[in-house]
N, C-alpha and C. Protein backbone atom coordinates (compact mmCIF):
# COMPACT_ATOMS: atom_id res chain seq x y z
N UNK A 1 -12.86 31.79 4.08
CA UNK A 1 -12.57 30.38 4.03
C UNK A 1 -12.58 29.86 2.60
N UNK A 2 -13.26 30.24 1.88
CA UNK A 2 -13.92 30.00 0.19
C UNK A 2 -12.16 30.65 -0.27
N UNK A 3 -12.18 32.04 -0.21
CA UNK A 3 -10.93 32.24 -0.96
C UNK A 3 -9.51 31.78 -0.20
N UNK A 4 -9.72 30.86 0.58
CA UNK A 4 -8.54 30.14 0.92
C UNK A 4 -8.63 29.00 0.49
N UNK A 5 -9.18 28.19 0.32
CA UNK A 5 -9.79 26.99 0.33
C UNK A 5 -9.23 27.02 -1.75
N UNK A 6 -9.59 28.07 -2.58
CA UNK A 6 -9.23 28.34 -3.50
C UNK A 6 -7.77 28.29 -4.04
N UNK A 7 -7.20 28.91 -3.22
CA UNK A 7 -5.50 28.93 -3.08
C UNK A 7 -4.85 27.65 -2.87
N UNK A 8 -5.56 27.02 -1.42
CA UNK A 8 -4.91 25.81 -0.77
C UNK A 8 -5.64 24.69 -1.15
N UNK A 9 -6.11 23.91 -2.07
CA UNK A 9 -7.52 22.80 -2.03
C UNK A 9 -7.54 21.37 -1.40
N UNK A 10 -5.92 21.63 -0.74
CA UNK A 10 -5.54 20.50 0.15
C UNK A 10 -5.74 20.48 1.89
N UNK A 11 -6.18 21.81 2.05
CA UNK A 11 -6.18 21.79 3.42
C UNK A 11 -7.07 21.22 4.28
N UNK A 12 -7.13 20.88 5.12
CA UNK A 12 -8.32 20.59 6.00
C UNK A 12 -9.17 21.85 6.71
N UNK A 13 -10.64 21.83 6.34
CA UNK A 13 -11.08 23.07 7.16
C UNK A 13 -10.42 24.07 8.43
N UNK A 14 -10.15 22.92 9.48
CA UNK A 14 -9.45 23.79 10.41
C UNK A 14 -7.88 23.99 10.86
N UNK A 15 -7.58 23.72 9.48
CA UNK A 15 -6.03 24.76 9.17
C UNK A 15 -6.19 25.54 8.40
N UNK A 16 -6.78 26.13 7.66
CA UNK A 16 -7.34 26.56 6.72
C UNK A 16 -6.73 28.82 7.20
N UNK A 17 -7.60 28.54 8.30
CA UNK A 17 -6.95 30.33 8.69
C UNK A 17 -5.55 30.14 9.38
N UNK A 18 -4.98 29.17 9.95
CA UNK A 18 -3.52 29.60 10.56
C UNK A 18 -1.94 29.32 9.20
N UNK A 19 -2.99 28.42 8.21
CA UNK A 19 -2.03 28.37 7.07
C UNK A 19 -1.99 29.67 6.02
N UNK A 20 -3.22 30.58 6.26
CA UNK A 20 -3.46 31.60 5.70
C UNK A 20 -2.26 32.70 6.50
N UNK A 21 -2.51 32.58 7.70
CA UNK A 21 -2.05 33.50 8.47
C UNK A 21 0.08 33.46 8.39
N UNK A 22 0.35 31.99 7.92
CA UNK A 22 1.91 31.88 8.18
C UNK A 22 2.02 32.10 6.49
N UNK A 23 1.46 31.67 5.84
CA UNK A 23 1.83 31.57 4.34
C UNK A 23 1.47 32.72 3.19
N UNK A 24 0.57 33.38 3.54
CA UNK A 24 0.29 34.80 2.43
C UNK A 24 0.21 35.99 3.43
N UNK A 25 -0.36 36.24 4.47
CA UNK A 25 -0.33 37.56 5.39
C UNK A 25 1.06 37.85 5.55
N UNK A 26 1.40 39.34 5.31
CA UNK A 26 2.32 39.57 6.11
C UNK A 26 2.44 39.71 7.19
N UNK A 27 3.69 39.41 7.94
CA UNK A 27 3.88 38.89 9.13
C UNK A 27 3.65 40.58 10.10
N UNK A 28 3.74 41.72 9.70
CA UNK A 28 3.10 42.53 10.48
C UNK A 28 1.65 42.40 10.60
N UNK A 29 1.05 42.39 9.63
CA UNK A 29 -0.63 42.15 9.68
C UNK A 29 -1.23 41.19 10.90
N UNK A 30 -0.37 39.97 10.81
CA UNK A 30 -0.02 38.73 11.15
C UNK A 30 -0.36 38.69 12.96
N UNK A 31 0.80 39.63 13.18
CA UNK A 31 0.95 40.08 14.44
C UNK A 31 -0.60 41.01 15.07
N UNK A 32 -0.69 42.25 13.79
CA UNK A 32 -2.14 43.22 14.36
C UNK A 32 -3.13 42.32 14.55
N UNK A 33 -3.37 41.13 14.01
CA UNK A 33 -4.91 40.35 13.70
C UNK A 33 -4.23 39.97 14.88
N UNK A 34 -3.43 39.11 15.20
CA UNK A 34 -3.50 38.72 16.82
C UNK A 34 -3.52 39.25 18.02
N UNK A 35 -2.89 40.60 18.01
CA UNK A 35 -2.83 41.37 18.92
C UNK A 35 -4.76 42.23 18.99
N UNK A 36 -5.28 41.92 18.06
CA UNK A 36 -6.47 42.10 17.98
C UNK A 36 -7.68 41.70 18.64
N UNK A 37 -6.91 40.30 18.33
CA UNK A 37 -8.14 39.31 19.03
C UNK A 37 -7.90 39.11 20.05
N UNK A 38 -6.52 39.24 20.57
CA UNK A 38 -6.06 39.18 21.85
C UNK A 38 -6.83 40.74 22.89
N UNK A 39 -7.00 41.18 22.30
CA UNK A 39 -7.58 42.89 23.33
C UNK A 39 -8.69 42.35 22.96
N UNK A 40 -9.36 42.00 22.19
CA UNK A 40 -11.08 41.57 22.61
C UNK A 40 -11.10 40.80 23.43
N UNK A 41 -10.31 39.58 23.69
CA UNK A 41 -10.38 38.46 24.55
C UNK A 41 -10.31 39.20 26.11
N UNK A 42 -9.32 39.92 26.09
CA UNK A 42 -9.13 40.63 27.57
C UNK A 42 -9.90 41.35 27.83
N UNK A 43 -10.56 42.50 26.50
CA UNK A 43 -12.26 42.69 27.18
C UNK A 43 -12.86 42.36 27.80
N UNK A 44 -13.15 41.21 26.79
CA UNK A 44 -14.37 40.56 27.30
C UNK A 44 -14.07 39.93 28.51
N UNK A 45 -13.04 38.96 28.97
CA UNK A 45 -12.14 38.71 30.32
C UNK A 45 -12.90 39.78 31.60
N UNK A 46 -11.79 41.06 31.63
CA UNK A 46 -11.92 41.89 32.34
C UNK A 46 -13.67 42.28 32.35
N UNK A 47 -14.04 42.21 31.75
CA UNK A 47 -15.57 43.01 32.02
C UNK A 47 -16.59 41.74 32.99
N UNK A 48 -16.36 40.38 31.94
CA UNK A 48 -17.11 39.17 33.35
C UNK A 48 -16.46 39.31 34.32
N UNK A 49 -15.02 39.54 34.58
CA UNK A 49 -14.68 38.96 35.77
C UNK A 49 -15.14 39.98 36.76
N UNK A 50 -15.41 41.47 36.57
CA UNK A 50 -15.43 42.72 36.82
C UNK A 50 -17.80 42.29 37.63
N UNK A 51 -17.89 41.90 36.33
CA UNK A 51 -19.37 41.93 36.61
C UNK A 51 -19.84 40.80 37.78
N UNK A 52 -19.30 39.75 37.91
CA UNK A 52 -19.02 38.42 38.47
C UNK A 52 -19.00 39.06 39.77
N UNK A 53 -17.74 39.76 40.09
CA UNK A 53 -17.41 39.76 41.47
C UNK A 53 -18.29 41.41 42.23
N UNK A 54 -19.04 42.07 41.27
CA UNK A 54 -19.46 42.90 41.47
C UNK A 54 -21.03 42.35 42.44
N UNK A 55 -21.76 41.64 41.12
CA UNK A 55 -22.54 41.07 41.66
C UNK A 55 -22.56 40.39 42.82
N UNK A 56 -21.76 39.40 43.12
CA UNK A 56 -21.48 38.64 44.42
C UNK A 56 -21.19 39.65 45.53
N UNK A 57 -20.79 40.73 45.15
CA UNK A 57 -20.92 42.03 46.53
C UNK A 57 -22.14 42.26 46.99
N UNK A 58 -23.00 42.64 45.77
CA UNK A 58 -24.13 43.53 45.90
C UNK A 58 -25.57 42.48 46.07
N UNK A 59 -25.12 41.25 45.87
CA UNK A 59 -26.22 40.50 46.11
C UNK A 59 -26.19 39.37 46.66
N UNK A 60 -24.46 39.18 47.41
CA UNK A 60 -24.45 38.21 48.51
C UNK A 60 -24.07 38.14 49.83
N UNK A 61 -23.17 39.77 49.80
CA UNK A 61 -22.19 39.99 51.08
C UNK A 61 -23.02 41.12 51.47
N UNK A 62 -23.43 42.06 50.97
CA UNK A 62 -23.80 43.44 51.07
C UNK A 62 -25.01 43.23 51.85
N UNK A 63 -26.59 42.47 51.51
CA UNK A 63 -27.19 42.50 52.10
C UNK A 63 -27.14 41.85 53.79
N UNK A 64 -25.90 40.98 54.09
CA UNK A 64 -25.24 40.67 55.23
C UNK A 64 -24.62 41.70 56.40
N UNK A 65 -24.49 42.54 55.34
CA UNK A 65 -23.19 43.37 56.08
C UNK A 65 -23.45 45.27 55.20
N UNK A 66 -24.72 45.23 55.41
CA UNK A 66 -25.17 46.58 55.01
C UNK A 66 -24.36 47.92 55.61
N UNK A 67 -24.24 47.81 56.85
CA UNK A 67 -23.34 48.78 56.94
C UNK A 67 -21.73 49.44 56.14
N UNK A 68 -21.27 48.70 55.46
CA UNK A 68 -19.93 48.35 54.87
C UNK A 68 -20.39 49.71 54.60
N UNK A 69 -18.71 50.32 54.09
CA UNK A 69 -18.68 51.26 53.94
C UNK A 69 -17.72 51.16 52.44
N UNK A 70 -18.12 52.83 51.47
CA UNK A 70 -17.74 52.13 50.23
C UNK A 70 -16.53 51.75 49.53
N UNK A 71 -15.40 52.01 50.41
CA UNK A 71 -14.02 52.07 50.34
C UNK A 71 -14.04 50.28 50.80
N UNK A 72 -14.84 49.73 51.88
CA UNK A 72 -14.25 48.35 52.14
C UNK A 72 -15.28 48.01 50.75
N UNK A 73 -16.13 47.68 50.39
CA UNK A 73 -16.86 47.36 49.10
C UNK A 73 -16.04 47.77 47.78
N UNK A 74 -15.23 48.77 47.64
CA UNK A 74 -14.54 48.26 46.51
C UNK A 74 -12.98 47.31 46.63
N UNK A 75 -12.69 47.41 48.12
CA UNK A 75 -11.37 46.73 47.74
C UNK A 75 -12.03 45.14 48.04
N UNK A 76 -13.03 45.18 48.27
CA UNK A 76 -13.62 43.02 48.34
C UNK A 76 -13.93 42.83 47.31
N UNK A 77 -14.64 43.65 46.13
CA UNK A 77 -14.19 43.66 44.33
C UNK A 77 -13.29 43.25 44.18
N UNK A 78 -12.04 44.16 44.54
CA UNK A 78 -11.05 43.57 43.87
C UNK A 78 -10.37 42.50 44.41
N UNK A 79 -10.49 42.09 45.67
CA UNK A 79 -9.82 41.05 46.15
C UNK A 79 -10.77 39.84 45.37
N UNK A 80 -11.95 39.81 45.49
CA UNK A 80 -12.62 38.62 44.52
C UNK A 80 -13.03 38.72 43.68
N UNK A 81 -12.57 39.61 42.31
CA UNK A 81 -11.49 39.51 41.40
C UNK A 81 -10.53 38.95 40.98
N UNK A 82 -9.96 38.79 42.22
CA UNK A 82 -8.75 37.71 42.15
C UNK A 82 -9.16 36.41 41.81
N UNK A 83 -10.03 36.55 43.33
CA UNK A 83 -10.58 34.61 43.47
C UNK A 83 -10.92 34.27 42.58
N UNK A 84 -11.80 35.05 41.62
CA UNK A 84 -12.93 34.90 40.46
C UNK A 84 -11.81 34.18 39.18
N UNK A 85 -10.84 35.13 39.15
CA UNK A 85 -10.19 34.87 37.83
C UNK A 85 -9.26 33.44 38.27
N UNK A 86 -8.60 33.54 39.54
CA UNK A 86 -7.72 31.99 39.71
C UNK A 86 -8.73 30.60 39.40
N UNK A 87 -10.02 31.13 39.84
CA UNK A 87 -10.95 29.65 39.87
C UNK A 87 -10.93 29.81 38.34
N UNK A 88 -11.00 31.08 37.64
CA UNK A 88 -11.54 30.77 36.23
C UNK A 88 -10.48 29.71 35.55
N UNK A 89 -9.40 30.49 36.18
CA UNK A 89 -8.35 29.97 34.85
C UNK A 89 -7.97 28.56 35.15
N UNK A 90 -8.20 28.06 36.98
CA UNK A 90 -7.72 26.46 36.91
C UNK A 90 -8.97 26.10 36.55
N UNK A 91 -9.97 25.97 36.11
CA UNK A 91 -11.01 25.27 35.28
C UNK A 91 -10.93 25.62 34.01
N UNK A 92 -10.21 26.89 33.32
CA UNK A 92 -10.14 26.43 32.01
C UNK A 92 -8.85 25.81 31.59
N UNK A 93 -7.61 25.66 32.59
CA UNK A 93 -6.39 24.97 32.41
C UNK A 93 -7.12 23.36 32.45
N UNK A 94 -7.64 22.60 33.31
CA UNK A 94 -8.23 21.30 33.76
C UNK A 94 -9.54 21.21 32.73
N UNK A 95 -9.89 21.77 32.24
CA UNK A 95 -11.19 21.53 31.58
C UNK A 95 -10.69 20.82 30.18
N UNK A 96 -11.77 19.56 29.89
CA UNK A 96 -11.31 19.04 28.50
C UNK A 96 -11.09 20.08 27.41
N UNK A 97 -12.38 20.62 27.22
CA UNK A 97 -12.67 21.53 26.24
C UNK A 97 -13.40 23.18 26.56
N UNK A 98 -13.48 23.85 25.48
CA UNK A 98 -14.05 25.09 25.84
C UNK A 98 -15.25 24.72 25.72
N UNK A 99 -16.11 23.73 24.69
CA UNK A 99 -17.25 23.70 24.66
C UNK A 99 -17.70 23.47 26.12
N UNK A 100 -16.85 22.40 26.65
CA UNK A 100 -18.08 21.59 28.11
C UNK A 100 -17.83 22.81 29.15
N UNK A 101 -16.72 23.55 28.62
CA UNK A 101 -16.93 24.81 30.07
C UNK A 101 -18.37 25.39 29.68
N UNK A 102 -18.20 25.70 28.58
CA UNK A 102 -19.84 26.66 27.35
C UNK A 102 -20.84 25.54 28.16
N UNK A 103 -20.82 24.41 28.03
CA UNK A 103 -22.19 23.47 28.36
C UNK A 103 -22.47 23.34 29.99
N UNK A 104 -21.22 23.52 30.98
CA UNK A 104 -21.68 23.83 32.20
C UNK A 104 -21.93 25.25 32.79
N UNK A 105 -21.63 26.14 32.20
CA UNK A 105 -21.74 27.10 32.38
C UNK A 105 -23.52 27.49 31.87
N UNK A 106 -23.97 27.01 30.17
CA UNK A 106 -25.05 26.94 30.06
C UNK A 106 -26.35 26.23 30.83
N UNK A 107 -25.91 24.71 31.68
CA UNK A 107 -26.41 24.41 32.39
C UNK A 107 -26.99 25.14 33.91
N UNK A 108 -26.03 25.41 34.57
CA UNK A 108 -25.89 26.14 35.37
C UNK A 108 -26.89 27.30 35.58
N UNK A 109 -26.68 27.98 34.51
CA UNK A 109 -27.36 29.50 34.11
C UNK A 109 -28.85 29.06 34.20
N UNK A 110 -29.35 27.98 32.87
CA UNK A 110 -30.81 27.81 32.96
C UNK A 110 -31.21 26.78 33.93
N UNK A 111 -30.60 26.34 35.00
CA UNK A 111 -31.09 25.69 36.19
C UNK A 111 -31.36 26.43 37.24
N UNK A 112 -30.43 27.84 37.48
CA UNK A 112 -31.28 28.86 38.14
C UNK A 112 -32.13 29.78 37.73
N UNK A 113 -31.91 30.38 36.72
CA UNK A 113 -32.65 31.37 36.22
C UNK A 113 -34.03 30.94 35.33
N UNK A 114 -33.97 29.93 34.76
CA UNK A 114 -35.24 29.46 34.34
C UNK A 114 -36.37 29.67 34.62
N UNK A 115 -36.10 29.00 36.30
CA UNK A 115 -37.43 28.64 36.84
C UNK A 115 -37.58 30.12 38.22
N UNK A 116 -36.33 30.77 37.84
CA UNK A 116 -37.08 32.34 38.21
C UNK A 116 -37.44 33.44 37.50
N UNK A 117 -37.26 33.04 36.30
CA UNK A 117 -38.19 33.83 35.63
C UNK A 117 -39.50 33.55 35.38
N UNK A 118 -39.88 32.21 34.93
CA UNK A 118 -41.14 31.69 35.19
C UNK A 118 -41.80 31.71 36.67
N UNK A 119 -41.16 31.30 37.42
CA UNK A 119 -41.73 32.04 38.69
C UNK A 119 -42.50 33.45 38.83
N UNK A 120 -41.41 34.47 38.60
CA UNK A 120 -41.83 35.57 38.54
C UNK A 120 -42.62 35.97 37.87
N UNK A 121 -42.79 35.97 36.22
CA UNK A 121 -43.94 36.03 35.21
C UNK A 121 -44.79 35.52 35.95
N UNK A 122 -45.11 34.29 36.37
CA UNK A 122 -46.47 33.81 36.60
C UNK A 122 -47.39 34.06 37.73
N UNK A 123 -46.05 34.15 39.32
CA UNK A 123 -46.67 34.06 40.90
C UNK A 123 -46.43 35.40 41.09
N UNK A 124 -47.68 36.57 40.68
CA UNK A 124 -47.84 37.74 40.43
C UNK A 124 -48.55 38.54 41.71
N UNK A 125 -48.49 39.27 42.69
CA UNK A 125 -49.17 40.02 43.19
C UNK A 125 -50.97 40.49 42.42
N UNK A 126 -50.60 41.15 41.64
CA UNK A 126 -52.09 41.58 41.36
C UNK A 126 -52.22 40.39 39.96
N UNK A 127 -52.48 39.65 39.76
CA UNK A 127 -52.62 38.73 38.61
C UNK A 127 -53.31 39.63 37.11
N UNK A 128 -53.83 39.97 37.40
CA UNK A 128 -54.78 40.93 36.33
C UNK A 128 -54.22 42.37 35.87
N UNK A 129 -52.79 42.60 36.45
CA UNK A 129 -52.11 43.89 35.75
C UNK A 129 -51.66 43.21 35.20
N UNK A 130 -51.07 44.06 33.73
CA UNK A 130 -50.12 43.34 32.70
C UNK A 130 -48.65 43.74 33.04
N UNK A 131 -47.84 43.67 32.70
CA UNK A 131 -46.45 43.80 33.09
C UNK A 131 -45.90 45.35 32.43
N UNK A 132 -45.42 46.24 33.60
CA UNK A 132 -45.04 47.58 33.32
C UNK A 132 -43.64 47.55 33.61
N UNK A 133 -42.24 48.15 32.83
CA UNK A 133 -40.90 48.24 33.94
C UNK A 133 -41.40 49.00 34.43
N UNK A 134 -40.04 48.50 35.12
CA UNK A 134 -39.71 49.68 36.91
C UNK A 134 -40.97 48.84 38.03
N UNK A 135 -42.18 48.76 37.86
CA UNK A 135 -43.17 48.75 38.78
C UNK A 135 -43.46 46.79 39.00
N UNK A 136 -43.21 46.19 40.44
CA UNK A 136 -42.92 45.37 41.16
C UNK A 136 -44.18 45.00 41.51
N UNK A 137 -44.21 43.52 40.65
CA UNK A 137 -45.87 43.07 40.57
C UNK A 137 -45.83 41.48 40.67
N UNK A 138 -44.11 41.25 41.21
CA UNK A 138 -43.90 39.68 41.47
C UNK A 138 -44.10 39.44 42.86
N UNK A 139 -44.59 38.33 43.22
CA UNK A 139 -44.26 37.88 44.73
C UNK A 139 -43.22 37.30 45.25
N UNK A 140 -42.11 36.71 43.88
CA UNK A 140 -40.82 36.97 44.28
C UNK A 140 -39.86 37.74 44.92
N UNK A 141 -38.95 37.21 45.83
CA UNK A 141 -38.59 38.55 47.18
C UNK A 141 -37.11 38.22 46.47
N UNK A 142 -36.43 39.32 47.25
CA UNK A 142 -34.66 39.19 46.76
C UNK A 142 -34.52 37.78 47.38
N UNK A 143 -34.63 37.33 48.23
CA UNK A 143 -33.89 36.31 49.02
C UNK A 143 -34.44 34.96 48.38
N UNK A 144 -35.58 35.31 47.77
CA UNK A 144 -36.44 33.46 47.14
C UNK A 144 -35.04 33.30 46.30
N UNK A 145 -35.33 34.63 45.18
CA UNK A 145 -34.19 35.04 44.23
C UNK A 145 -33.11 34.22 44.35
N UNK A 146 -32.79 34.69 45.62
CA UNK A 146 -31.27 33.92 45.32
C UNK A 146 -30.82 32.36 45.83
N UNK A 147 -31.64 31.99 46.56
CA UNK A 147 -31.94 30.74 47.16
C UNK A 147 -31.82 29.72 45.90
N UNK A 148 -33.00 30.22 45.22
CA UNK A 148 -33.08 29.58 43.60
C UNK A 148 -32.38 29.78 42.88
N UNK A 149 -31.67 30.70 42.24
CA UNK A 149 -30.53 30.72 41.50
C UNK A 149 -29.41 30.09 41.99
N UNK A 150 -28.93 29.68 43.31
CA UNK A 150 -27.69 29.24 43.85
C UNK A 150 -28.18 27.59 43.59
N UNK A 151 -29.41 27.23 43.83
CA UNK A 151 -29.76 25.85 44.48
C UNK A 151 -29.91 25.29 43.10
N UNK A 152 -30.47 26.04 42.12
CA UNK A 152 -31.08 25.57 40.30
C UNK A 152 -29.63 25.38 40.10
N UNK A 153 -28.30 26.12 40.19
CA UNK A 153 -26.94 26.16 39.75
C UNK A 153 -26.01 25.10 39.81
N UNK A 154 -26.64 24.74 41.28
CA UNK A 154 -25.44 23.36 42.01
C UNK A 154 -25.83 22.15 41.49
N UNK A 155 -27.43 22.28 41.09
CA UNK A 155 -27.93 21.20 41.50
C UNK A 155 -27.62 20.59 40.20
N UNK A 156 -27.38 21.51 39.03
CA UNK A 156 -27.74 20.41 37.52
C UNK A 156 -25.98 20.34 37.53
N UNK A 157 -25.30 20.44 38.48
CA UNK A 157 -23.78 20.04 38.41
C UNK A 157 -23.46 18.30 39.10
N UNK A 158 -24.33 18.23 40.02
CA UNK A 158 -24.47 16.85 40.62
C UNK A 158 -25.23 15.61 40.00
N UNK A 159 -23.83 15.02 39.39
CA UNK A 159 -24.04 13.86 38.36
C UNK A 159 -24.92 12.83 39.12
N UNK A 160 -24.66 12.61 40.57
CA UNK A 160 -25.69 11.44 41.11
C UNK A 160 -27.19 11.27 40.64
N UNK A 161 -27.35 12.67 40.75
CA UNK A 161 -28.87 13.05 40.56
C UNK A 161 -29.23 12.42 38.82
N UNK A 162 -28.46 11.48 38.36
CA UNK A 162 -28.66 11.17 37.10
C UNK A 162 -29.47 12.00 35.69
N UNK A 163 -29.68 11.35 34.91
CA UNK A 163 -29.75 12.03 33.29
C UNK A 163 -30.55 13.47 33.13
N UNK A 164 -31.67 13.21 34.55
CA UNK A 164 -32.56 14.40 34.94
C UNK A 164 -32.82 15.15 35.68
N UNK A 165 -31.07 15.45 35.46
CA UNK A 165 -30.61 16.55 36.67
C UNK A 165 -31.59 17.61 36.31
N UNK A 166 -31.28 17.96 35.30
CA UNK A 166 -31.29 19.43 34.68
C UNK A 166 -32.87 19.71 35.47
N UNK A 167 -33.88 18.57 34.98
CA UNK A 167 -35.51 19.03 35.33
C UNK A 167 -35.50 18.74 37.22
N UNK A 168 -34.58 17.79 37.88
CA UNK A 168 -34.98 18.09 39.33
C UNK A 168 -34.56 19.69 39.55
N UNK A 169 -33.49 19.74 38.63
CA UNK A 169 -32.87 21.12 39.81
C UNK A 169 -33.89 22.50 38.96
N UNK A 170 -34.45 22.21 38.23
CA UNK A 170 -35.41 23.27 37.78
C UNK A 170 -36.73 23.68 38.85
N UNK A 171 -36.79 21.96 39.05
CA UNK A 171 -38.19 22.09 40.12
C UNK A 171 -37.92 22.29 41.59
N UNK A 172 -36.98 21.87 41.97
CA UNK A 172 -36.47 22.07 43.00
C UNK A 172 -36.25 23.64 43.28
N UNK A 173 -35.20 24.18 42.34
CA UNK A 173 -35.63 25.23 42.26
C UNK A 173 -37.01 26.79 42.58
N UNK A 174 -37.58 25.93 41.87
CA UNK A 174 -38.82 26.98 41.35
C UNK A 174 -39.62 26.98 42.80
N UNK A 175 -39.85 25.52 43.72
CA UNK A 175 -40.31 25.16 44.61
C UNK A 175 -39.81 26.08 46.03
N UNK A 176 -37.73 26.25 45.67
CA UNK A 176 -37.66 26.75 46.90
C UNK A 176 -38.22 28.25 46.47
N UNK A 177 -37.97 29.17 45.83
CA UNK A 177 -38.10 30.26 45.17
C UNK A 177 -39.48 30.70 45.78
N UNK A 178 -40.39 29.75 45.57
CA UNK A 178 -41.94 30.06 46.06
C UNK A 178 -41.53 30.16 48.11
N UNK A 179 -41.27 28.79 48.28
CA UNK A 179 -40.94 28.71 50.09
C UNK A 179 -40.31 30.27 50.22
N UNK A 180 -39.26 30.11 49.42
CA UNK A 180 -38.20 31.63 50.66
C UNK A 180 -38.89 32.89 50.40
N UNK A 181 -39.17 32.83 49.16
CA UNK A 181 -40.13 34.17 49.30
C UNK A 181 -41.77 34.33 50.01
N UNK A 182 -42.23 33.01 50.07
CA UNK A 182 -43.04 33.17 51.21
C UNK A 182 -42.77 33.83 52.52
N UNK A 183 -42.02 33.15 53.47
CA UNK A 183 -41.34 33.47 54.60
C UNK A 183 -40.96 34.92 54.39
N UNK A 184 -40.13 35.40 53.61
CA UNK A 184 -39.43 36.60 53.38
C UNK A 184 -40.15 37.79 52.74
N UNK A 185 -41.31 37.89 52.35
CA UNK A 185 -42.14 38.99 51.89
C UNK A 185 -42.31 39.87 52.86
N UNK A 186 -42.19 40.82 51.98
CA UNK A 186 -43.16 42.01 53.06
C UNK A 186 -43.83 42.83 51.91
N UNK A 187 -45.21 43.91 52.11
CA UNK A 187 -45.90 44.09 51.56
C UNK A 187 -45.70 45.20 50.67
N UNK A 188 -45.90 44.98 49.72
CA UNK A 188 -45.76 46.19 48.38
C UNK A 188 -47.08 47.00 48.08
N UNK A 189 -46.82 47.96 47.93
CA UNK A 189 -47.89 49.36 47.65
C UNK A 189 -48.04 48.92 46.17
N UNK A 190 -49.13 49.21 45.35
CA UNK A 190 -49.53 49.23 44.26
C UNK A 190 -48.74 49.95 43.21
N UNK A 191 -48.16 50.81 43.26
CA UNK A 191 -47.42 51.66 42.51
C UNK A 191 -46.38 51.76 42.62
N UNK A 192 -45.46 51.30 43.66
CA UNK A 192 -44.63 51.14 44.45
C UNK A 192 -43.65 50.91 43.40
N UNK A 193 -42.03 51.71 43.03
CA UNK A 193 -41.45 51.57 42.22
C UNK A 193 -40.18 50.65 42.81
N UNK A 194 -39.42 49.73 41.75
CA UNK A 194 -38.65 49.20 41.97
C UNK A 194 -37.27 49.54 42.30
N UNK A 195 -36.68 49.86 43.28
CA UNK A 195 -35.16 50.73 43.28
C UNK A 195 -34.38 49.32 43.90
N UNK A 196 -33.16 49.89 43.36
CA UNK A 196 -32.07 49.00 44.46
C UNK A 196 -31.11 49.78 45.40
């Protein structure tokens, strides 16, 4: 930016690289730097949309429908795959900006997951072990899990709930997380390793 800014001292910061890019790059270079950033973009694309709809198999349909067999489990990947990417792209076609997608998307994230990780750190089976991987020492169950992550998600999206969304749907959250995994526990062995 400095050695453009040198060249051009009229530009405005954010013309600064596309006046670089039409006016001194050659126009093959021109092309590789875009075709560049363009294959990272589709990376990164393809790999959420890939992880997105993976997850929603394995941790919303699957435990429903355990029997599935693994040929129907990969083609409901790829069919919601599809869904995943059409919803993506008419919310980033309709969306003001990339930031407020970044700011609901950030919302979202720490309205469920927040208050299950603090959950989990804290509402411990043996309170007095310290924390080992692999070995399952939360009283968090899969199902509190997801109760709370879906319910923390929606909830800091609902503007009614006014300025303090973000802290109802944290507590709300954390609250059901404790309920469903009450109901839904069953008992863990001491050593008992974590598999999926």
């Amino acid at each position: 930016g400095m050695v453009i800014y040198t060249i051009n001292q009229g530009l405005k910061p954010d013309d600064a690289m596309p006046w670089f890019m039409l006016n001194v790059v050659p126009p093959f270079i021109a092309v590789a730097i875009f075709l560049l950033i363009l294959a990272a973009g589709m990376s990164s694309a393809d790999s959420n949309l890939n992880s997105a709809t993976v997850l929603i198999v394995n941790d919303i349909i699957k435990p429903f429908r355990p029997n599935m067999k693994e040929k129907e489990l990969v083609y409901l990947v790829r069919m919601l795959t599809v869904v995943v990417g059409l919803v993506s792209a008419i919310a980033a076609i309709y969306s003001s900006s990339i930031l407020s997608l970044f700011s609901k998307a950030y919302e979202m994230a720490g309205g469920g997951i927040v208050p299950l990780l603090l959950v989990g750190f804290l509402w411990k089976e043996r309170p007095n072990e310290g924390f080992e991987t692999g070995k399952r020492n939360s009283k968090v169950t899969p199902w509190g899990a997801r109760v709370g992550l879906v319910t923390g998600s929606i909830l800091t999206q609902i503007t009614a709930l006014g300025p303090n969304r973000l802290f109802i749907a944290l507590g709300t959250s954390a609250v059901l997380i404790i309920l469903v995994s009450m109901f839904t526990r069953t008992d863990v062995k001491k050593d008992q390793m974590v598999t999926t």
